[in-house]
C-alpha atoms as a PDB file:
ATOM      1  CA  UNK A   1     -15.122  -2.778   7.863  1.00  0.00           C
ATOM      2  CA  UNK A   2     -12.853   0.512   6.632  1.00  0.00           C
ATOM      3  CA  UNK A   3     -10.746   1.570   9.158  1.00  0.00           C
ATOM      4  CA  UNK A   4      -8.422   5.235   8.433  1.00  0.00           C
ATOM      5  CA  UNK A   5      -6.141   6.808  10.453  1.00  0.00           C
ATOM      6  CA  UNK A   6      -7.118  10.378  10.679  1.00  0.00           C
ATOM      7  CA  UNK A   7      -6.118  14.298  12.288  1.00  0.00           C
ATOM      8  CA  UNK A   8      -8.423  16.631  13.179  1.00  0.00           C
ATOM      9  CA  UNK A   9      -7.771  19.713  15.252  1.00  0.00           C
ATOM     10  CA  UNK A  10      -4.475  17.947  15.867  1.00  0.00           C
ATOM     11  CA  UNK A  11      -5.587  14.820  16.820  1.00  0.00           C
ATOM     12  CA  UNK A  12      -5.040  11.664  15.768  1.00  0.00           C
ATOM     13  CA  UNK A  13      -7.302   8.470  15.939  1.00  0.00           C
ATOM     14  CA  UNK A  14      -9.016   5.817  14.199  1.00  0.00           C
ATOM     15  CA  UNK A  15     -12.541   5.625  12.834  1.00  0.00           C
ATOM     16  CA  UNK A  16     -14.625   3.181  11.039  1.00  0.00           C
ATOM     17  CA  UNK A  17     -15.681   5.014   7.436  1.00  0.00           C
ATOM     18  CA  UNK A  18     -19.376   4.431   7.190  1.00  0.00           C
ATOM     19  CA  UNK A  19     -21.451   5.509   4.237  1.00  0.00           C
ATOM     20  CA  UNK A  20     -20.992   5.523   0.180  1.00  0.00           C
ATOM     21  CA  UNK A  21     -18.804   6.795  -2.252  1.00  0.00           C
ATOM     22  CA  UNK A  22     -15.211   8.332  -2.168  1.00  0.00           C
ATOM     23  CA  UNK A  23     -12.874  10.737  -0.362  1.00  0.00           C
ATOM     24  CA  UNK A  24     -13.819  12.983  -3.064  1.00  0.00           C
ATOM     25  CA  UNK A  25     -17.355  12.863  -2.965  1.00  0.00           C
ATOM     26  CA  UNK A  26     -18.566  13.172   0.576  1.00  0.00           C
ATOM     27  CA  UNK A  27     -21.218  11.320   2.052  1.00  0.00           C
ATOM     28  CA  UNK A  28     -18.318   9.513   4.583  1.00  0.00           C
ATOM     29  CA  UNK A  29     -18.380   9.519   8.075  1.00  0.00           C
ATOM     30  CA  UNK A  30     -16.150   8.329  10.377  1.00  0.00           C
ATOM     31  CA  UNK A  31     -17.187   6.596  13.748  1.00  0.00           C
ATOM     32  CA  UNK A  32     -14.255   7.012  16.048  1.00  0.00           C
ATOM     33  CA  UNK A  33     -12.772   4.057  17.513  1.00  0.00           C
ATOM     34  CA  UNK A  34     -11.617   3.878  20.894  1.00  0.00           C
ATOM     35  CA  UNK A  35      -7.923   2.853  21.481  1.00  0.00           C
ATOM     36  CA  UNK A  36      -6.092   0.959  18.638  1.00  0.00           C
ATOM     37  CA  UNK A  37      -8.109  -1.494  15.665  1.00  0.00           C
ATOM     38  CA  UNK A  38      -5.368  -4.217  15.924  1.00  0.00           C
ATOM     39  CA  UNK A  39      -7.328  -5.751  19.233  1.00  0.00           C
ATOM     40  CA  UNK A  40     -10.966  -5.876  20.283  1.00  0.00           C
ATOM     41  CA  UNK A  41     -12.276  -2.468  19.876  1.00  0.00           C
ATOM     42  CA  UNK A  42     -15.421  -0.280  20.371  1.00  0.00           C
ATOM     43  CA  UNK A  43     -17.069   1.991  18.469  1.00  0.00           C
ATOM     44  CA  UNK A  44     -17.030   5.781  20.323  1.00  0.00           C
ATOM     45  CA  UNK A  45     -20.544   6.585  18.653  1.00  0.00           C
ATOM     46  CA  UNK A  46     -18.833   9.968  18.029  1.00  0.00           C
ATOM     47  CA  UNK A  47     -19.205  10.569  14.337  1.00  0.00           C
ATOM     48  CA  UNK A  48     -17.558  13.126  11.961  1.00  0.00           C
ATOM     49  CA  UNK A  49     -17.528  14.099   8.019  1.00  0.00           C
ATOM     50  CA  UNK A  50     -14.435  12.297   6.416  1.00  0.00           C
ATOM     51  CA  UNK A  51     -14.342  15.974   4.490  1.00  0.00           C
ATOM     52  CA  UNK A  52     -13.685  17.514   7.897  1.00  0.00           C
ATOM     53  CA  UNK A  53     -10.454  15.538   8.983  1.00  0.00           C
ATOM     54  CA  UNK A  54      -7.119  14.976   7.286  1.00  0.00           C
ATOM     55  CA  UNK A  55      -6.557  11.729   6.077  1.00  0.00           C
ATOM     56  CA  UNK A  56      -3.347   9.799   7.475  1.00  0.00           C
ATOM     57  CA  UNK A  57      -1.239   7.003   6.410  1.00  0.00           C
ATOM     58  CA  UNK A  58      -4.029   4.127   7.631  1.00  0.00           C
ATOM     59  CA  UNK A  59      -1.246   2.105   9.600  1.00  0.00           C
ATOM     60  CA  UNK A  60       2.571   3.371  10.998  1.00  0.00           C
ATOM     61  CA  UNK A  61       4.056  -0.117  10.384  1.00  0.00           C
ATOM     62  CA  UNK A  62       7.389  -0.806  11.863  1.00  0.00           C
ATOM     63  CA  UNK A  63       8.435  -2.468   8.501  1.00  0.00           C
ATOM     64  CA  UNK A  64       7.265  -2.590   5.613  1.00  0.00           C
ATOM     65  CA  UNK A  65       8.574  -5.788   3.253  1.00  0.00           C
ATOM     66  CA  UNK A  66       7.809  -5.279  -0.448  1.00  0.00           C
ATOM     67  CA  UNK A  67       7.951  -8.679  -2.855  1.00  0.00           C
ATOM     68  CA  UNK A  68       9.246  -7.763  -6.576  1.00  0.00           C
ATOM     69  CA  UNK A  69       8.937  -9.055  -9.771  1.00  0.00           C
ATOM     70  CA  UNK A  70       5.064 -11.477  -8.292  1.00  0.00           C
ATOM     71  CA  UNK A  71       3.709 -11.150 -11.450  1.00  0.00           C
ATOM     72  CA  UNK A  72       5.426 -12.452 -15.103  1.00  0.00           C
ATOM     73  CA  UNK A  73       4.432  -9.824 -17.197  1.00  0.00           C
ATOM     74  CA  UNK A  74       5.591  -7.101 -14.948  1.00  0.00           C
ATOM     75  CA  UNK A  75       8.739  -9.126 -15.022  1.00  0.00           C
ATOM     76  CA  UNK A  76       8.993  -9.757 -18.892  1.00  0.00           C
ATOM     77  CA  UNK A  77       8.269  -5.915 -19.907  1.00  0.00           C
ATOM     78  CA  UNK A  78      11.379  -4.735 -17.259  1.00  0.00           C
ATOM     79  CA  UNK A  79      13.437  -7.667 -18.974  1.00  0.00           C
ATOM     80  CA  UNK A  80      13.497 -10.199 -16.181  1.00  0.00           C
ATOM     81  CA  UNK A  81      12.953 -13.681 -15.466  1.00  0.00           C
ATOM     82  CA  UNK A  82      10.513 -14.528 -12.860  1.00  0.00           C
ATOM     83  CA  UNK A  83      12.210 -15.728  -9.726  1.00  0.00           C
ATOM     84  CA  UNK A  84      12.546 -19.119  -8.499  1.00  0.00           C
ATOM     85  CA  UNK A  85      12.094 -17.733  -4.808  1.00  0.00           C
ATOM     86  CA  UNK A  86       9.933 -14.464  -3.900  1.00  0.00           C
ATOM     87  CA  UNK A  87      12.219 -11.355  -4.153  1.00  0.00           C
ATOM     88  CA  UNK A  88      11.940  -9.557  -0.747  1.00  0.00           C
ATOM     89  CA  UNK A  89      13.458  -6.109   0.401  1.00  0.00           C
ATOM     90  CA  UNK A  90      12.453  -3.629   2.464  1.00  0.00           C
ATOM     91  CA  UNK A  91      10.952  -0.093   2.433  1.00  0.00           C
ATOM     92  CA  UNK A  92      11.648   2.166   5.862  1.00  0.00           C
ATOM     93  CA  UNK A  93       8.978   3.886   7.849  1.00  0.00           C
ATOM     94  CA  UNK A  94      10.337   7.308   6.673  1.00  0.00           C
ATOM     95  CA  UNK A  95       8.948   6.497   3.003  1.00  0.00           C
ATOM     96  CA  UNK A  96       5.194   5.742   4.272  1.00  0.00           C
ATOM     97  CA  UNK A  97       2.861   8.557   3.119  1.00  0.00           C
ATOM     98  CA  UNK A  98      -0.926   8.470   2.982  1.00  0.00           C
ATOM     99  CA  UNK A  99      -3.392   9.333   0.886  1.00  0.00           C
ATOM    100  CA  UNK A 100      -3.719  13.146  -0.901  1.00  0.00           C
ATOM    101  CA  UNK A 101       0.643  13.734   0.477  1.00  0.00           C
ATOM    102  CA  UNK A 102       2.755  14.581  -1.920  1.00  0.00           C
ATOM    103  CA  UNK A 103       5.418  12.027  -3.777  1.00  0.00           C
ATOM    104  CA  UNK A 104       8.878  14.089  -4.187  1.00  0.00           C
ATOM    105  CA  UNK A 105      11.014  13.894  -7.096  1.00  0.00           C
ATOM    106  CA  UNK A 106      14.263  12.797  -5.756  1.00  0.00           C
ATOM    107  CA  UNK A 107      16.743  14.548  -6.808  1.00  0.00           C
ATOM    108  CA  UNK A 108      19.361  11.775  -7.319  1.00  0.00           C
ATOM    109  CA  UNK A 109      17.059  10.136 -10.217  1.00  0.00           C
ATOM    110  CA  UNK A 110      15.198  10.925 -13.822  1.00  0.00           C
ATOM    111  CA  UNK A 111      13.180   8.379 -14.235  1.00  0.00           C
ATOM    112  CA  UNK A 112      10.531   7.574 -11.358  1.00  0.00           C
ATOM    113  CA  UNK A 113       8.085   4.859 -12.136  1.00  0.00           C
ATOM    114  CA  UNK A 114       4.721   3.837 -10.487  1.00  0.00           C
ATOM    115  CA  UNK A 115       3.816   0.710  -9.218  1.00  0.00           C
ATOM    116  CA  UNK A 116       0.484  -0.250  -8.205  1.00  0.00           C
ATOM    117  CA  UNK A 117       0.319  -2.926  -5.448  1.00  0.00           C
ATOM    118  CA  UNK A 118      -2.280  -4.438  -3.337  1.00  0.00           C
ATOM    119  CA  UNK A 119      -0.761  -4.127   0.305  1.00  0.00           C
ATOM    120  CA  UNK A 120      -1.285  -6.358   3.046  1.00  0.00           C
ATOM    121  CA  UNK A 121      -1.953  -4.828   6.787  1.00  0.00           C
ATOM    122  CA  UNK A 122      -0.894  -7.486   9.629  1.00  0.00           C
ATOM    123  CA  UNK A 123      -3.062  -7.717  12.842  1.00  0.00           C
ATOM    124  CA  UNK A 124      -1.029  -9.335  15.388  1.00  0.00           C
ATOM    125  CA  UNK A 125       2.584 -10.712  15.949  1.00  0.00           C
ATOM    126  CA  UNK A 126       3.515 -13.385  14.252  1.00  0.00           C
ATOM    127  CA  UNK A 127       6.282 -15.379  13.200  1.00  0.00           C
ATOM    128  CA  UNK A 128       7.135 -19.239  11.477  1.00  0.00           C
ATOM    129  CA  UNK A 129       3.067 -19.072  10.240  1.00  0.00           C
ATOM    130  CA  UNK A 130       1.565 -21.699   8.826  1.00  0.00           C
ATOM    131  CA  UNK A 131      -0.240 -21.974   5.557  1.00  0.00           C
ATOM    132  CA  UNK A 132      -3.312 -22.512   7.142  1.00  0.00           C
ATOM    133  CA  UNK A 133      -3.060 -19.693  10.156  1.00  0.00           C
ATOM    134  CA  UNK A 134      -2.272 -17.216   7.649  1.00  0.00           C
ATOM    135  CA  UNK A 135      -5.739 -15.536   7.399  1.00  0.00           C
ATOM    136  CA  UNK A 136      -5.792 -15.544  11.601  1.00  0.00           C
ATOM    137  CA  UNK A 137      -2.869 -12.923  11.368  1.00  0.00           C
ATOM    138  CA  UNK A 138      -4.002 -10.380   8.791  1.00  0.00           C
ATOM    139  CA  UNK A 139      -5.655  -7.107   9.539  1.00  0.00           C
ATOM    140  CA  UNK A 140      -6.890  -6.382   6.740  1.00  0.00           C
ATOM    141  CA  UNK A 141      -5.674  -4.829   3.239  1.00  0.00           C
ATOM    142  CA  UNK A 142      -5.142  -1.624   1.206  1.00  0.00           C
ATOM    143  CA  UNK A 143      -3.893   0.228  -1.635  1.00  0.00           C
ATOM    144  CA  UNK A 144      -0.010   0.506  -2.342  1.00  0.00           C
ATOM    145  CA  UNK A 145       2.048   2.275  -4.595  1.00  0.00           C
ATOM    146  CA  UNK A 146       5.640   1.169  -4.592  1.00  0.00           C
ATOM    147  CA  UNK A 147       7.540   4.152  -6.278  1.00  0.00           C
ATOM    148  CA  UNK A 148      10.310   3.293  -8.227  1.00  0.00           C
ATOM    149  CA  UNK A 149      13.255   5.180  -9.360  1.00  0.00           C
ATOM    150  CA  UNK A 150      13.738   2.874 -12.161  1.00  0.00           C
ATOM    151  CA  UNK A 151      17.581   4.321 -13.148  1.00  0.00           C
ATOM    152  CA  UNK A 152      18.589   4.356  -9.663  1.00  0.00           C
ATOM    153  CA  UNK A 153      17.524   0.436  -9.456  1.00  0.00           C
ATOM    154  CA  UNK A 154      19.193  -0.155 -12.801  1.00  0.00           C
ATOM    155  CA  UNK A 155      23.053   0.926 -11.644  1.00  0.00           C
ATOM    156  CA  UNK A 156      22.452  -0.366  -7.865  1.00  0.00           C
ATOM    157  CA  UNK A 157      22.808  -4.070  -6.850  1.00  0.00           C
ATOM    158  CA  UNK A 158      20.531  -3.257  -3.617  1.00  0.00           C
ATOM    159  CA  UNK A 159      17.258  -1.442  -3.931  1.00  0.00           C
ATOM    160  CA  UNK A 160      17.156   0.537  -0.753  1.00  0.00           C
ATOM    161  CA  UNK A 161      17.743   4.058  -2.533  1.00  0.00           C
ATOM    162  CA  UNK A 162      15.858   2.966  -5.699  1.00  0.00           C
ATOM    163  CA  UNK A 163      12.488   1.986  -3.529  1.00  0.00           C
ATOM    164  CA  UNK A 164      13.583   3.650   0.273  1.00  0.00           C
ATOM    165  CA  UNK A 165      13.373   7.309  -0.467  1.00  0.00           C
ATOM    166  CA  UNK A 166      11.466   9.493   1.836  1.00  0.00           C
ATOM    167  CA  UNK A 167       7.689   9.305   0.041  1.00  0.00           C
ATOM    168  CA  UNK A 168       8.346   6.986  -2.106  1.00  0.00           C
ATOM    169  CA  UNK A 169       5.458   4.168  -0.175  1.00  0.00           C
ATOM    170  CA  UNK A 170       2.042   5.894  -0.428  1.00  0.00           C
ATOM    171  CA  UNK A 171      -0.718   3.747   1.607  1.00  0.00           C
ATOM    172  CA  UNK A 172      -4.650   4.437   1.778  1.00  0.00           C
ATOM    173  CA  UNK A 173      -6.831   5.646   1.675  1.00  0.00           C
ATOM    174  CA  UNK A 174      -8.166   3.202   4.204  1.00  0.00           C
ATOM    175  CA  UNK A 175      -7.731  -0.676   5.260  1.00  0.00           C
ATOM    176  CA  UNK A 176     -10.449  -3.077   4.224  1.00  0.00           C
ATOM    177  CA  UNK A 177     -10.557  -5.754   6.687  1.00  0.00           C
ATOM    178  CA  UNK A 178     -13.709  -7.476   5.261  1.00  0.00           C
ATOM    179  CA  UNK A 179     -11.998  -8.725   1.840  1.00  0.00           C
ATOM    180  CA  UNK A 180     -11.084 -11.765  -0.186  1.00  0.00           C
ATOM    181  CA  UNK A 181      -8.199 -10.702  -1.944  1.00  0.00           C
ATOM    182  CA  UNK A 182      -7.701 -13.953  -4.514  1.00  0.00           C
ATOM    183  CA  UNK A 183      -8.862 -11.965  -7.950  1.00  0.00           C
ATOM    184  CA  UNK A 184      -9.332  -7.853  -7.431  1.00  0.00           C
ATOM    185  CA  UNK A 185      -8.762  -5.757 -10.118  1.00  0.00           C
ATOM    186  CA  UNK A 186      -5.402  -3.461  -9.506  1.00  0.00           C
ATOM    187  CA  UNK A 187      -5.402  -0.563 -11.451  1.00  0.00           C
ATOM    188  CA  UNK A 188      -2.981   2.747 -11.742  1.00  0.00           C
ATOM    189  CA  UNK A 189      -4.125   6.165 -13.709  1.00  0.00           C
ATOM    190  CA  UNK A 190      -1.703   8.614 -14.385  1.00  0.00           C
ATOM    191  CA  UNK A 191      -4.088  12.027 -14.960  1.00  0.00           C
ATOM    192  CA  UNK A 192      -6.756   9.973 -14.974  1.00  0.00           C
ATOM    193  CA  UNK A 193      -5.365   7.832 -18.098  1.00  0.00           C
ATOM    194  CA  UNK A 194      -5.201   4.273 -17.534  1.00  0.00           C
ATOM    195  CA  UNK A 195      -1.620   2.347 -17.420  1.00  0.00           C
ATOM    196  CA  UNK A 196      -1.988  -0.366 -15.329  1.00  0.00           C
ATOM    197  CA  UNK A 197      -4.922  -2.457 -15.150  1.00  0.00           C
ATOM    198  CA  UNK A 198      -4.374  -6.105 -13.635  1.00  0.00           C
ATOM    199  CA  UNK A 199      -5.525  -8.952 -11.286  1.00  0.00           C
ATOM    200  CA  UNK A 200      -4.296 -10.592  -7.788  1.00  0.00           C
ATOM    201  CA  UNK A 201      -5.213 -13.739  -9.273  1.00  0.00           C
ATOM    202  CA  UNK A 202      -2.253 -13.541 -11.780  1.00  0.00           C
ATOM    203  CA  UNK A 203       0.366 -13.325  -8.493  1.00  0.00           C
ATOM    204  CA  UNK A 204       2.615 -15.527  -9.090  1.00  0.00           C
ATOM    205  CA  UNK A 205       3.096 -16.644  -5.244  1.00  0.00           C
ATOM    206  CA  UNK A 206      -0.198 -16.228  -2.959  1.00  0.00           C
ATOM    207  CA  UNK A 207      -0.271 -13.688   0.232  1.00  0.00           C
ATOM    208  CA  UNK A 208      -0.244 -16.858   2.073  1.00  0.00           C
ATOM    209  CA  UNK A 209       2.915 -18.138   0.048  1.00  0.00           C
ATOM    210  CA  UNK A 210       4.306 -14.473   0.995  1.00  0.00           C
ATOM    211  CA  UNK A 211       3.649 -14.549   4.341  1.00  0.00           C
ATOM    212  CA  UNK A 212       4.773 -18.143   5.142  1.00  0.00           C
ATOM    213  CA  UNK A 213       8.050 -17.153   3.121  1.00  0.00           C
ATOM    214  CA  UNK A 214       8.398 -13.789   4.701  1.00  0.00           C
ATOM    215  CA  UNK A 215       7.548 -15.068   8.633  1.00  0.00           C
ATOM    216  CA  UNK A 216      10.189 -17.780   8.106  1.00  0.00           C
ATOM    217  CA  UNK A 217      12.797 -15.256   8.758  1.00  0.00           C
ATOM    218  CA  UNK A 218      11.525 -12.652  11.013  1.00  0.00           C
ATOM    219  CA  UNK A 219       9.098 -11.800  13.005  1.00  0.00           C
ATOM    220  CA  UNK A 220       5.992  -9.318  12.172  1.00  0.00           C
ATOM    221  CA  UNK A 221       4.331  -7.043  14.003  1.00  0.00           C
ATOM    222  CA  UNK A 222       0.856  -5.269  13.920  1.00  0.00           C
ATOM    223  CA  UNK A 223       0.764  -2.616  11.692  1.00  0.00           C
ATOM    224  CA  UNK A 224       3.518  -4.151   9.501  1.00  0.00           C
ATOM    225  CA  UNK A 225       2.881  -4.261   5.693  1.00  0.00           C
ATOM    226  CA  UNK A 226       3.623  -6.683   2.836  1.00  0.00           C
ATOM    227  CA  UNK A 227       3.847  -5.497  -1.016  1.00  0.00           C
ATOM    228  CA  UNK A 228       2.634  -8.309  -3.195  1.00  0.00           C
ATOM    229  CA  UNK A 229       4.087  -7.091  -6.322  1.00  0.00           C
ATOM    230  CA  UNK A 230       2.988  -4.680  -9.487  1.00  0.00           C
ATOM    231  CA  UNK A 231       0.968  -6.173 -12.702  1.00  0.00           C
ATOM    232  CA  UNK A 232       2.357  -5.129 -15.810  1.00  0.00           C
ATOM    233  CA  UNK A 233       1.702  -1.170 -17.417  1.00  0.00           C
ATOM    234  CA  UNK A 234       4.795   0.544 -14.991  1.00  0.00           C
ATOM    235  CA  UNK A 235       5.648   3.902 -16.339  1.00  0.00           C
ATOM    236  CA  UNK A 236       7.182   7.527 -16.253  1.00  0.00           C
ATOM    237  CA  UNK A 237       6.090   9.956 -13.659  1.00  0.00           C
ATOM    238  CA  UNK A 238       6.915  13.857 -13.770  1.00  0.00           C
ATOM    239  CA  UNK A 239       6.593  16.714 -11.170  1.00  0.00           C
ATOM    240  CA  UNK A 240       2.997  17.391 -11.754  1.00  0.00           C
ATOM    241  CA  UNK A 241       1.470  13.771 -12.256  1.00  0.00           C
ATOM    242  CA  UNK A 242      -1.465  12.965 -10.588  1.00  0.00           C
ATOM    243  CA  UNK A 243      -1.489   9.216  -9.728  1.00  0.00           C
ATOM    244  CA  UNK A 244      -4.355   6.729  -8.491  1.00  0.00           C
ATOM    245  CA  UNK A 245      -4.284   3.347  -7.152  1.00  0.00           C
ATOM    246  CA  UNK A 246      -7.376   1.480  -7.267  1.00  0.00           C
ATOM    247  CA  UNK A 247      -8.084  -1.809  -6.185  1.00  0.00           C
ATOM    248  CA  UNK A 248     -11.608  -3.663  -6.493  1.00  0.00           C
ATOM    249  CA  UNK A 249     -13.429  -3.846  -3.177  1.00  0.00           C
ATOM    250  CA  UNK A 250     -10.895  -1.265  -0.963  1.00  0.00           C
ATOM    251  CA  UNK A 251     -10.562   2.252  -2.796  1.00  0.00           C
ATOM    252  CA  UNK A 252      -8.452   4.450  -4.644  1.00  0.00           C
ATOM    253  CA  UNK A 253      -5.484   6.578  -2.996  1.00  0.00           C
ATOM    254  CA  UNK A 254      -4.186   9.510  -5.013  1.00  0.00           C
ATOM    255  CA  UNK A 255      -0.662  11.513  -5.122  1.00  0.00           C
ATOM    256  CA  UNK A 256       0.563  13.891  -6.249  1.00  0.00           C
ATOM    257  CA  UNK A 257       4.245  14.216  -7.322  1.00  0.00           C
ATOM    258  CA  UNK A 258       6.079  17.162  -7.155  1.00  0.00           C
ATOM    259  CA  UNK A 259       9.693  18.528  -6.912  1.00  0.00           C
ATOM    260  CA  UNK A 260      11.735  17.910  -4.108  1.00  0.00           C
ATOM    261  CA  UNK A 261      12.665  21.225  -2.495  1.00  0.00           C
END
């Protein structure tokens, strides 16, 4: 099932998107879900076009922990060695945007890089999980693009300015909670030409090696979201750029960046 996080005549609520195709394309509905998707939920039978409402962000996670450097050849082309233990850092709420909101330029950088990512969506509160309860505690999964200002991250020991800035975590369009996410194809487009193009099955650590590694330490709640890393094909963004994250079975979420103002 595809479950978005939506406005209309300013009011927010889930839905379930039924029908085929894109955002882009119509043919979408959305069956509105009563209460929150995280427990047992019903289906409200109230239906509306996916062109009439305003997209939002599909969760508001408390945290959002991002994993760098999961795949070697994103490693090798930045001129790193692959860690012997999963990098982890954070992203804050403030930098969650959803799909079709705009990515601004900060001002403190010049060189702002994509990063395509497969994001996981947690379900329920969980810490200390075990390899085989991981699947119980996942809500689901969607597309991710970890926005980089690559100079800043460069000259900075810690990444929280590099990869914190306000907009700088665009999630959507929607979370896929029907998914096996072992080998999807990730893919980035900067006006609509290809640069990154990748699989989840070349991770170096698994979503269940992330989340055992991550819940070891603290505690997640529903809503939270893990990054699993960027395959290889980062690159420059400038005010204008029109990027898409698509990944195989889930969707495509598009930005736009423009100047910070």
């Amino acid at each position: 099932m595809r479950i978005a996080r939506f406005s209309i005549d300013g009011n927010v609520a889930f839905g379930a998107v039924e029908g085929e195709g894109t955002v882009e394309s119509g043919g979408l509905v959305l069956d509105i879900i009563k209460g929150i998707p995280y427990t047992d939920f019903e289906l409200s039978g109230t239906k509306v076009p996916l062109s009439k409402v305003r997209l939002l962000p599909p969760v508001l996670p408390n945290k959002v922990v991002a994993i760098g450097r999961n795949y070697a050849e994103h490693a090798k082309e930045l001129g790193n060695e692959v860690p012997e233990v999963p990098v982890a850092f954070f992203k804050p709420t403030t930098s969650v945007i959803g799909p079709g909101d705009a990515v601004e330029f900060p001002s403190f950088s010049s060189e702002l890089h994509h990063e395509a990512e497969l994001a996981v969506v947690i379900g329920r509160m969980c810490r200390e999980v075990p390899r085989e309860r991981v699947k119980d505690v996942i809500f689901g999964y969607t597309c991710a693009n970890d926005v980089t200002a690559r100079d800043v991250q460069k000259r900075e020991a810690q990444w929280a300015r590099a990869k914190g800035f306000d907009t700088s975590c665009p999630l959507g369009p929607w979370v896929e909670t029907d998914l096996d996410p072992s080998d999807l194809a990730v893919q980035a487009t900067v006006n609509g030409e290809q640069r990154q193009l990748g699989r989840t099955s070349d991770m170096i650590r698994s979503i269940e090696d992330l989340v055992v590694h991550i819940t070891e330490a603290m505690t997640l709640l529903p809503g939270d979201v893990i990054l699993t890393g960027t395959p290889a094909g980062v690159g420059l963004l400038t005010v204008g750029d029109e990027v898409a994250v698509t990944i195989e079975g889930i969707g495509t979420l598009t930005n736009r960046v423009i100047k910070r103002g």
